[in-house]
PDB file of N, CA and C in Angstrom:
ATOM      1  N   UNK A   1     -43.272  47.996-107.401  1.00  0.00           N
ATOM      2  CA  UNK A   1     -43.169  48.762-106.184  1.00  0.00           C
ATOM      3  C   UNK A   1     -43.928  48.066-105.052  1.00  0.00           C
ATOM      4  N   UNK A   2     -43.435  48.127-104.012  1.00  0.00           N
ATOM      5  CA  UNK A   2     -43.908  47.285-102.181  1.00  0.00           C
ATOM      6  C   UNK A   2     -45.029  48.574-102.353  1.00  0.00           C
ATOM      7  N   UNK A   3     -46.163  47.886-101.949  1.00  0.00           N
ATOM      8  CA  UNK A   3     -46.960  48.769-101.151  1.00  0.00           C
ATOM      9  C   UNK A   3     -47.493  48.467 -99.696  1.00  0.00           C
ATOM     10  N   UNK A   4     -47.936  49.500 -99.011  1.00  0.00           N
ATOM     11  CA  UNK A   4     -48.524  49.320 -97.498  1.00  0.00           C
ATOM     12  C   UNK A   4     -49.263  47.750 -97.881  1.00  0.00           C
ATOM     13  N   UNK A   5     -50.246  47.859 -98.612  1.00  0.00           N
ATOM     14  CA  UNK A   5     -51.503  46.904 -98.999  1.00  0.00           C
ATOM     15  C   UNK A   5     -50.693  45.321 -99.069  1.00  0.00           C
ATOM     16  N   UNK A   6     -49.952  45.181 -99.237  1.00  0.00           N
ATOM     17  CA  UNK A   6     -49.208  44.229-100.046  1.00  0.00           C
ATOM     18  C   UNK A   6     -48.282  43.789 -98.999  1.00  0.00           C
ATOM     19  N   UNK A   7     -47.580  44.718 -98.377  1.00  0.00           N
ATOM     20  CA  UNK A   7     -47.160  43.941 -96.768  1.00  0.00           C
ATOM     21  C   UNK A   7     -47.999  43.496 -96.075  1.00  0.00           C
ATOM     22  N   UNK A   8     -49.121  44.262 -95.504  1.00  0.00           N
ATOM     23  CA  UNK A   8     -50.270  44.056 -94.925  1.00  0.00           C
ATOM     24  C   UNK A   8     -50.651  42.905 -95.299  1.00  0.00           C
ATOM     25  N   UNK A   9     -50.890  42.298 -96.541  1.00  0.00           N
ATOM     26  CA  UNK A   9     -51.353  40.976 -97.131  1.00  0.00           C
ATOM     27  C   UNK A   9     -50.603  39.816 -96.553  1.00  0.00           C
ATOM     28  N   UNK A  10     -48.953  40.265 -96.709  1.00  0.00           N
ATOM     29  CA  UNK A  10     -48.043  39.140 -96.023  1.00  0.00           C
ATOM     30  C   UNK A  10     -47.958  38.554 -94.722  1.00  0.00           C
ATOM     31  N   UNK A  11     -48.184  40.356 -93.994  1.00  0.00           N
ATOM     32  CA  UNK A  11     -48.625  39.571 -92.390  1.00  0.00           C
ATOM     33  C   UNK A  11     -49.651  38.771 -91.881  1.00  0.00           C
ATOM     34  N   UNK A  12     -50.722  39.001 -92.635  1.00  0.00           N
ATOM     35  CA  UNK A  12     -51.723  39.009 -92.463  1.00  0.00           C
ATOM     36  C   UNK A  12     -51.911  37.178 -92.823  1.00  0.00           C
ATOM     37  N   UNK A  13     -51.377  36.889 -93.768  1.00  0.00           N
ATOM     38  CA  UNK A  13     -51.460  35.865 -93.862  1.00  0.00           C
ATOM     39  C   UNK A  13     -50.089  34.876 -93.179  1.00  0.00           C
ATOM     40  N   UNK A  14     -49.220  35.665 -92.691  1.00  0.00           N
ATOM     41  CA  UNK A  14     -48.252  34.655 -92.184  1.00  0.00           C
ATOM     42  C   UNK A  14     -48.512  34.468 -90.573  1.00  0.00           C
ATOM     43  N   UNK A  15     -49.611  35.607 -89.958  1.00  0.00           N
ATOM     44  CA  UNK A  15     -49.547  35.006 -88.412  1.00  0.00           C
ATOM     45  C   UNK A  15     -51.349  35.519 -88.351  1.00  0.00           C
ATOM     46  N   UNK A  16     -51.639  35.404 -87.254  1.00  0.00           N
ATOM     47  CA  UNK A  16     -53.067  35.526 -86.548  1.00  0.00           C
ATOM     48  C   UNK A  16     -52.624  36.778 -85.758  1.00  0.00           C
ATOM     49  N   UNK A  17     -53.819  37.960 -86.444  1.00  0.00           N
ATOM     50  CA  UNK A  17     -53.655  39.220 -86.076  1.00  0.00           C
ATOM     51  C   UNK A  17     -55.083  39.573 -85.845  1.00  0.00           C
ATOM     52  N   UNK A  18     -55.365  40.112 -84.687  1.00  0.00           N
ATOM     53  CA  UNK A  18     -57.000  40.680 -84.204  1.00  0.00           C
ATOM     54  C   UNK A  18     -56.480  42.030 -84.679  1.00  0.00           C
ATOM     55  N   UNK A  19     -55.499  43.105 -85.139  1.00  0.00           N
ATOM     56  CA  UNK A  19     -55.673  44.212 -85.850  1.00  0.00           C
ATOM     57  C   UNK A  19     -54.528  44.447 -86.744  1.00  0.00           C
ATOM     58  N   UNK A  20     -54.687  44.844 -87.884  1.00  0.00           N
ATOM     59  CA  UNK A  20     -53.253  44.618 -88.326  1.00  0.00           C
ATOM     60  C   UNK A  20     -53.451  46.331 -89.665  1.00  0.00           C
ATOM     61  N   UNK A  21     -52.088  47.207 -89.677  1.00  0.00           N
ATOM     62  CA  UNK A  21     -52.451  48.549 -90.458  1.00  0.00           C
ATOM     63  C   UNK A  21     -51.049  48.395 -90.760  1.00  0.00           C
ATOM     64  N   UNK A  22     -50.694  49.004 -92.069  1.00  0.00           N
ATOM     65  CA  UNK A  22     -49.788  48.937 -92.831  1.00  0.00           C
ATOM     66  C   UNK A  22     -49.553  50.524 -93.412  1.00  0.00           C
ATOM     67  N   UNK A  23     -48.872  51.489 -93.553  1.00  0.00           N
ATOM     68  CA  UNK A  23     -49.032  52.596 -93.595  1.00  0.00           C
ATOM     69  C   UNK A  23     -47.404  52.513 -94.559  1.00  0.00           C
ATOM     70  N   UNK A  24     -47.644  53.776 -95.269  1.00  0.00           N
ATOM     71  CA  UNK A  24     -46.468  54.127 -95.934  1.00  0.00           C
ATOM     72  C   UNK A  24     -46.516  54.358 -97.442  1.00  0.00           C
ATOM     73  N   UNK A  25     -44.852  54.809 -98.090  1.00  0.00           N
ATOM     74  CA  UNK A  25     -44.922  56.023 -98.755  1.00  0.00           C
ATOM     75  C   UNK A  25     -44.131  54.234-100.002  1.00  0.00           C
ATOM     76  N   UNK A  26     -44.091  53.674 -99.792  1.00  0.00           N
ATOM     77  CA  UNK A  26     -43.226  52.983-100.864  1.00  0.00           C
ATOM     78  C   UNK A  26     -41.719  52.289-100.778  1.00  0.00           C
ATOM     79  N   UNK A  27     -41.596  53.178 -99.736  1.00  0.00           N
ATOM     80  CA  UNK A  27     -40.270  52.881 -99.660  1.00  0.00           C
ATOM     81  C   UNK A  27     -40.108  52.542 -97.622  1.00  0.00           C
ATOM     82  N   UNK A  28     -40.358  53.639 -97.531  1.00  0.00           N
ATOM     83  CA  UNK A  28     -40.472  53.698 -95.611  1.00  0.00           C
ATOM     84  C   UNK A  28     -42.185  53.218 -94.878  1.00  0.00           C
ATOM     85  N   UNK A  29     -41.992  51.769 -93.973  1.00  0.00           N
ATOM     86  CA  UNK A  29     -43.305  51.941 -93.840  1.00  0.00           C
ATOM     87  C   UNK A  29     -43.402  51.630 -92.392  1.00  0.00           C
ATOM     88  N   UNK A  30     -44.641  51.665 -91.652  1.00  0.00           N
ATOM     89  CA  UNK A  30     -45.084  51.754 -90.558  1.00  0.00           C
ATOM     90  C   UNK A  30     -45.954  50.640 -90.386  1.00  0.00           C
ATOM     91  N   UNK A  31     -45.893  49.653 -89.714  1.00  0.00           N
ATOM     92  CA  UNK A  31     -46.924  48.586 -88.578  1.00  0.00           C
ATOM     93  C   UNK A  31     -47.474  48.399 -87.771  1.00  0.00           C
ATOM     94  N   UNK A  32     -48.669  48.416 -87.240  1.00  0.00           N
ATOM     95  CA  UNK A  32     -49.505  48.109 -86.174  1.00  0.00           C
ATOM     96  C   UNK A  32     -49.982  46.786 -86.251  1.00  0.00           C
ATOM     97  N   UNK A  33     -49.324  46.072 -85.258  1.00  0.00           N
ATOM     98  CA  UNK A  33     -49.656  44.416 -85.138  1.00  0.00           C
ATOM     99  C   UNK A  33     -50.391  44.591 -83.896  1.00  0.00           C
ATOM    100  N   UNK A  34     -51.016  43.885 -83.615  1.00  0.00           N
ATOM    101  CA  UNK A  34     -51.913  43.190 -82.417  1.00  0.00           C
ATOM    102  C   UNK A  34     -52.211  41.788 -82.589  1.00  0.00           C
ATOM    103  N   UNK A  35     -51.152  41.116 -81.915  1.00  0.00           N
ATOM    104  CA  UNK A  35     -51.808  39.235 -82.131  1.00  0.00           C
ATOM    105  C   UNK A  35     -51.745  38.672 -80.618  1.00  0.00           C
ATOM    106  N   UNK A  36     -52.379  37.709 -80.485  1.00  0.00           N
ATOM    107  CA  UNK A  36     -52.075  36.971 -79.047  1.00  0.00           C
ATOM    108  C   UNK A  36     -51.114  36.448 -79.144  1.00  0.00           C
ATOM    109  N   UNK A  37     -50.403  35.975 -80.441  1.00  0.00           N
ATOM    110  CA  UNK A  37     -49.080  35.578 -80.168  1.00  0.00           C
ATOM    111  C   UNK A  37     -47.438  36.280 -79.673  1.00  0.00           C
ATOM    112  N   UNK A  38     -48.030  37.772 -79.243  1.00  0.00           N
ATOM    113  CA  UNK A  38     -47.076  38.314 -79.009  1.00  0.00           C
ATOM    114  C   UNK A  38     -46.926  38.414 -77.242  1.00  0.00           C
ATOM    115  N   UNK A  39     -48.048  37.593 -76.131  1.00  0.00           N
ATOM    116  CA  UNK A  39     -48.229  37.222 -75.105  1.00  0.00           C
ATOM    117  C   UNK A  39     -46.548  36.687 -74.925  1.00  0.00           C
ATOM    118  N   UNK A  40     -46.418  37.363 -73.590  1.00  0.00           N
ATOM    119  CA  UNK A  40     -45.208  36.994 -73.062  1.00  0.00           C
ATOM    120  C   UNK A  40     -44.118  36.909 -73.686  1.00  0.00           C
ATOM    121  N   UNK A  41     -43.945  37.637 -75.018  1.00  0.00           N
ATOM    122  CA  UNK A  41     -42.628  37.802 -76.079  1.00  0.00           C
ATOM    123  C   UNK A  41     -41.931  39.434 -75.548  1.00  0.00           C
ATOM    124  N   UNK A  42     -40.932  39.725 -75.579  1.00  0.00           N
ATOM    125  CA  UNK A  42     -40.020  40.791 -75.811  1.00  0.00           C
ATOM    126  C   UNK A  42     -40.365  41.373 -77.034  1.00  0.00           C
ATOM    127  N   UNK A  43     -40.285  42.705 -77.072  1.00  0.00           N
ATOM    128  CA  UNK A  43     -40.257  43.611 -77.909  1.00  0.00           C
ATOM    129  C   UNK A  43     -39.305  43.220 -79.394  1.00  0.00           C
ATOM    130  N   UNK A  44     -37.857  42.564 -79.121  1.00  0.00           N
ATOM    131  CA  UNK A  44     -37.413  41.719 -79.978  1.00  0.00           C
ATOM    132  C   UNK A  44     -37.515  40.682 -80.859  1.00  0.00           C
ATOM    133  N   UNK A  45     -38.804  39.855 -79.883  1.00  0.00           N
ATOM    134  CA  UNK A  45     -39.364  38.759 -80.543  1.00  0.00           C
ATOM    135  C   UNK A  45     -40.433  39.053 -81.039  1.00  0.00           C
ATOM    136  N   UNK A  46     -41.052  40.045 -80.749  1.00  0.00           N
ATOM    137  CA  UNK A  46     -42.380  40.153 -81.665  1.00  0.00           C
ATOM    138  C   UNK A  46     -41.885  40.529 -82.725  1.00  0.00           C
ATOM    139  N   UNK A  47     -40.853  41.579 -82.859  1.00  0.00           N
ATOM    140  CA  UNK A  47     -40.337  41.689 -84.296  1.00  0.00           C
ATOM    141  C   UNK A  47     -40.067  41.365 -85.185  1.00  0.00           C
ATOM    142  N   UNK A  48     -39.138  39.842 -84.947  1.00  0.00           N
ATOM    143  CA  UNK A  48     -38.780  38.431 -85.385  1.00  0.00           C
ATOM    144  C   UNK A  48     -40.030  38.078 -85.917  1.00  0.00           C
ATOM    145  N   UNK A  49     -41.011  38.122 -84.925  1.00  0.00           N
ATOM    146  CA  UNK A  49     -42.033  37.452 -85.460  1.00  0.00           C
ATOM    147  C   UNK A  49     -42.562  37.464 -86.746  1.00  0.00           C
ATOM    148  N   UNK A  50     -42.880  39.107 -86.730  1.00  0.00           N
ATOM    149  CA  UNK A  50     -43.627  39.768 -88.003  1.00  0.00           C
ATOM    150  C   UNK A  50     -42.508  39.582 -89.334  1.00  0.00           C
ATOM    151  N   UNK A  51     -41.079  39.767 -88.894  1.00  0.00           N
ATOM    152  CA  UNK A  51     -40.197  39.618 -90.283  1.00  0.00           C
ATOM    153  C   UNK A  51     -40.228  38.063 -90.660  1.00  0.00           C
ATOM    154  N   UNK A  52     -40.706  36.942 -89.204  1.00  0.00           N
ATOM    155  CA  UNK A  52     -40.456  35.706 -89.713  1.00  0.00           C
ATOM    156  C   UNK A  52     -42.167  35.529 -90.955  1.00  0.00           C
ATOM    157  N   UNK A  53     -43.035  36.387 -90.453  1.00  0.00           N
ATOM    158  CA  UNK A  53     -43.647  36.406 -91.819  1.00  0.00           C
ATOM    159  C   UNK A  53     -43.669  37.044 -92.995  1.00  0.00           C
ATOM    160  N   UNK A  54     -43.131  37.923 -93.018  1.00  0.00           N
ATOM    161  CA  UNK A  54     -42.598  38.606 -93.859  1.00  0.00           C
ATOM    162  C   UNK A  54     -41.825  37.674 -95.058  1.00  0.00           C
ATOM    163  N   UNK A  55     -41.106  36.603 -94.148  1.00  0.00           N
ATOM    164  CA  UNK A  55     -40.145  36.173 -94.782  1.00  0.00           C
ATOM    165  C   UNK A  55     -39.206  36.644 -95.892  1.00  0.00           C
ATOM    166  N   UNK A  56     -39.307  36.219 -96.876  1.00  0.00           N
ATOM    167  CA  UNK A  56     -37.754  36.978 -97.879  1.00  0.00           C
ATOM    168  C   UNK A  56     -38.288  38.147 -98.305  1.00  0.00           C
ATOM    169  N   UNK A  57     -39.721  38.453 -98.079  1.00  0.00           N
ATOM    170  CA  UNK A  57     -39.783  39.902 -98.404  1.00  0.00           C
ATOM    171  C   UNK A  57     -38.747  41.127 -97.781  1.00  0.00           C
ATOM    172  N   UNK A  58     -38.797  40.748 -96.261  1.00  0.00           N
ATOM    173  CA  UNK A  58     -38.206  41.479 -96.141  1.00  0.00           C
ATOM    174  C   UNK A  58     -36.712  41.616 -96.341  1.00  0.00           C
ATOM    175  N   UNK A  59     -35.997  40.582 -96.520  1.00  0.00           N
ATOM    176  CA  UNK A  59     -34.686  40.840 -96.978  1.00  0.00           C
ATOM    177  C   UNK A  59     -34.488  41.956 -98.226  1.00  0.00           C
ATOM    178  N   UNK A  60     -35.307  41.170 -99.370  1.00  0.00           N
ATOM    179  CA  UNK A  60     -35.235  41.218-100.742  1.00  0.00           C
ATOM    180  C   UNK A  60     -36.338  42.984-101.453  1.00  0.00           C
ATOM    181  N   UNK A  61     -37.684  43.059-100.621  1.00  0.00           N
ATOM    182  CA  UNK A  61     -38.547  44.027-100.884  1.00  0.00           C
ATOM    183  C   UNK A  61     -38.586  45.444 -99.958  1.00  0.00           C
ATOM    184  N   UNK A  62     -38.489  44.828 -98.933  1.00  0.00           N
ATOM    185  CA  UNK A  62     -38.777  46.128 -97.782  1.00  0.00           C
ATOM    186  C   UNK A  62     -37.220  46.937 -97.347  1.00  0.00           C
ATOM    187  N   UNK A  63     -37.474  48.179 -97.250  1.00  0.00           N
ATOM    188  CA  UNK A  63     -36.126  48.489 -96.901  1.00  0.00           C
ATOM    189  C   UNK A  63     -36.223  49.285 -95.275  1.00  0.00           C
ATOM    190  N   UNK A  64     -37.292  49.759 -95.190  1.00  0.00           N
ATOM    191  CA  UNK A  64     -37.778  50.241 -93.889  1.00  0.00           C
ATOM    192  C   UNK A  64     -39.095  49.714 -93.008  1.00  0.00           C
ATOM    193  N   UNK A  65     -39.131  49.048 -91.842  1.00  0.00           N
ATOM    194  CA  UNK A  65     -40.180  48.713 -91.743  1.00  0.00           C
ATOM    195  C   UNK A  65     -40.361  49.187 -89.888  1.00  0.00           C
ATOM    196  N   UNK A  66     -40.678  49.984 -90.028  1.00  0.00           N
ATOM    197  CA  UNK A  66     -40.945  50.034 -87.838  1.00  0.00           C
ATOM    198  C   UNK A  66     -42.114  49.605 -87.506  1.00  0.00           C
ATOM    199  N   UNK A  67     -42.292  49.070 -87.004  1.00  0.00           N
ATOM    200  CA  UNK A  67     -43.122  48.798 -86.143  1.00  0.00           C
ATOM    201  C   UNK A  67     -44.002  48.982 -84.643  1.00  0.00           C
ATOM    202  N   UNK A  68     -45.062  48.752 -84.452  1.00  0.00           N
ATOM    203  CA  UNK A  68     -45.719  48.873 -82.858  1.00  0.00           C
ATOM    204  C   UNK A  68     -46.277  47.611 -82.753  1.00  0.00           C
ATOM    205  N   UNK A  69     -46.330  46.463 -81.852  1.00  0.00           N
ATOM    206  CA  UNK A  69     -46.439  45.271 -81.552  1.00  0.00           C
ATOM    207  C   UNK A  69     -47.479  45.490 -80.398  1.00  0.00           C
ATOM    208  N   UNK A  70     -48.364  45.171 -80.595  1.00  0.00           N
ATOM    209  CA  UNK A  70     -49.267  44.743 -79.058  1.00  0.00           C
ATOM    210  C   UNK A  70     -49.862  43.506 -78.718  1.00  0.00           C
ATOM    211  N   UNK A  71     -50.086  43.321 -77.444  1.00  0.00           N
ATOM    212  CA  UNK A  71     -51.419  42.017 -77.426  1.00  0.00           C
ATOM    213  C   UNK A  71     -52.494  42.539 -77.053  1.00  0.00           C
ATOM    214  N   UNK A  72     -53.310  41.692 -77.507  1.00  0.00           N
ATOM    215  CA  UNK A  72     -55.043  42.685 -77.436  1.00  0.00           C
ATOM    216  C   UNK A  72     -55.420  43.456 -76.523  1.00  0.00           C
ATOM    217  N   UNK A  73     -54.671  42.923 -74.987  1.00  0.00           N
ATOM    218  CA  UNK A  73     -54.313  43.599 -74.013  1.00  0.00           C
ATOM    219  C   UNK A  73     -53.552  44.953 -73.766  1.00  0.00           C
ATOM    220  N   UNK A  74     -52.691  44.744 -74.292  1.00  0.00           N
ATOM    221  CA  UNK A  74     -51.957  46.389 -74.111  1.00  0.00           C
ATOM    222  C   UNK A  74     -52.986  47.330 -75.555  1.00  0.00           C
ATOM    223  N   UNK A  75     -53.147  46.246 -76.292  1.00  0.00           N
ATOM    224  CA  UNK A  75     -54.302  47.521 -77.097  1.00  0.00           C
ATOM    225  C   UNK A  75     -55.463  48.061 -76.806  1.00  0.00           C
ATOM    226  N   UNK A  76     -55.990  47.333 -76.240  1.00  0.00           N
ATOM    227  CA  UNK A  76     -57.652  47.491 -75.523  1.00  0.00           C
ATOM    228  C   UNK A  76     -56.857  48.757 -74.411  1.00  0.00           C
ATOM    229  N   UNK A  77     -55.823  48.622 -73.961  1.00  0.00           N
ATOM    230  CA  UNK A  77     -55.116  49.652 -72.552  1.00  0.00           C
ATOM    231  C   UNK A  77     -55.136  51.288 -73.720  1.00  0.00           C
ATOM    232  N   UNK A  78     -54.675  50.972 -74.945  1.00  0.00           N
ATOM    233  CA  UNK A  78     -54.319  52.022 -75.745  1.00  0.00           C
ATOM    234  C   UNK A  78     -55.108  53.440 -75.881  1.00  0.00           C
TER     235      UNK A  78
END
């Protein structure tokens, strides 16, 4: 079974995150990213981003994943 903990691990190690929370039931889960790499990206591309670390997890493991994307900036605004 995917857990929150265990995505969290993937992002965490596939990009540079100043906050990163992983929430969920197993099946449906929830993201809070905050990286500087999401500076001057679209709401689209930060998404990309996080599934491009994700990588085949998410094809193959995750079946729900939403997300909230910030840069330290719009989080510090939060």
């Amino acid at each position: 079974m995917v857990t929150p903990e265990s995505i969290q691990e993937s992002i965490g190690h596939g990009m540079d995150t100043l906050y990163l929370s992983v929430t969920g039931d197993g099946q449906h889960f929830e993201a809070v990213v905050v990286s500087e790499e999401f500076a001057g990206k679209s709401r689209v591309q930060r998404h990309q981003r996080v599934y491009q670390a994700l990588g085949d997890r998410m094809r193959e493991e995750v079946h729900a994943l939403s997300m909230k994307t910030f840069t330290p900036l719009e989080w510090k605004d939060k």
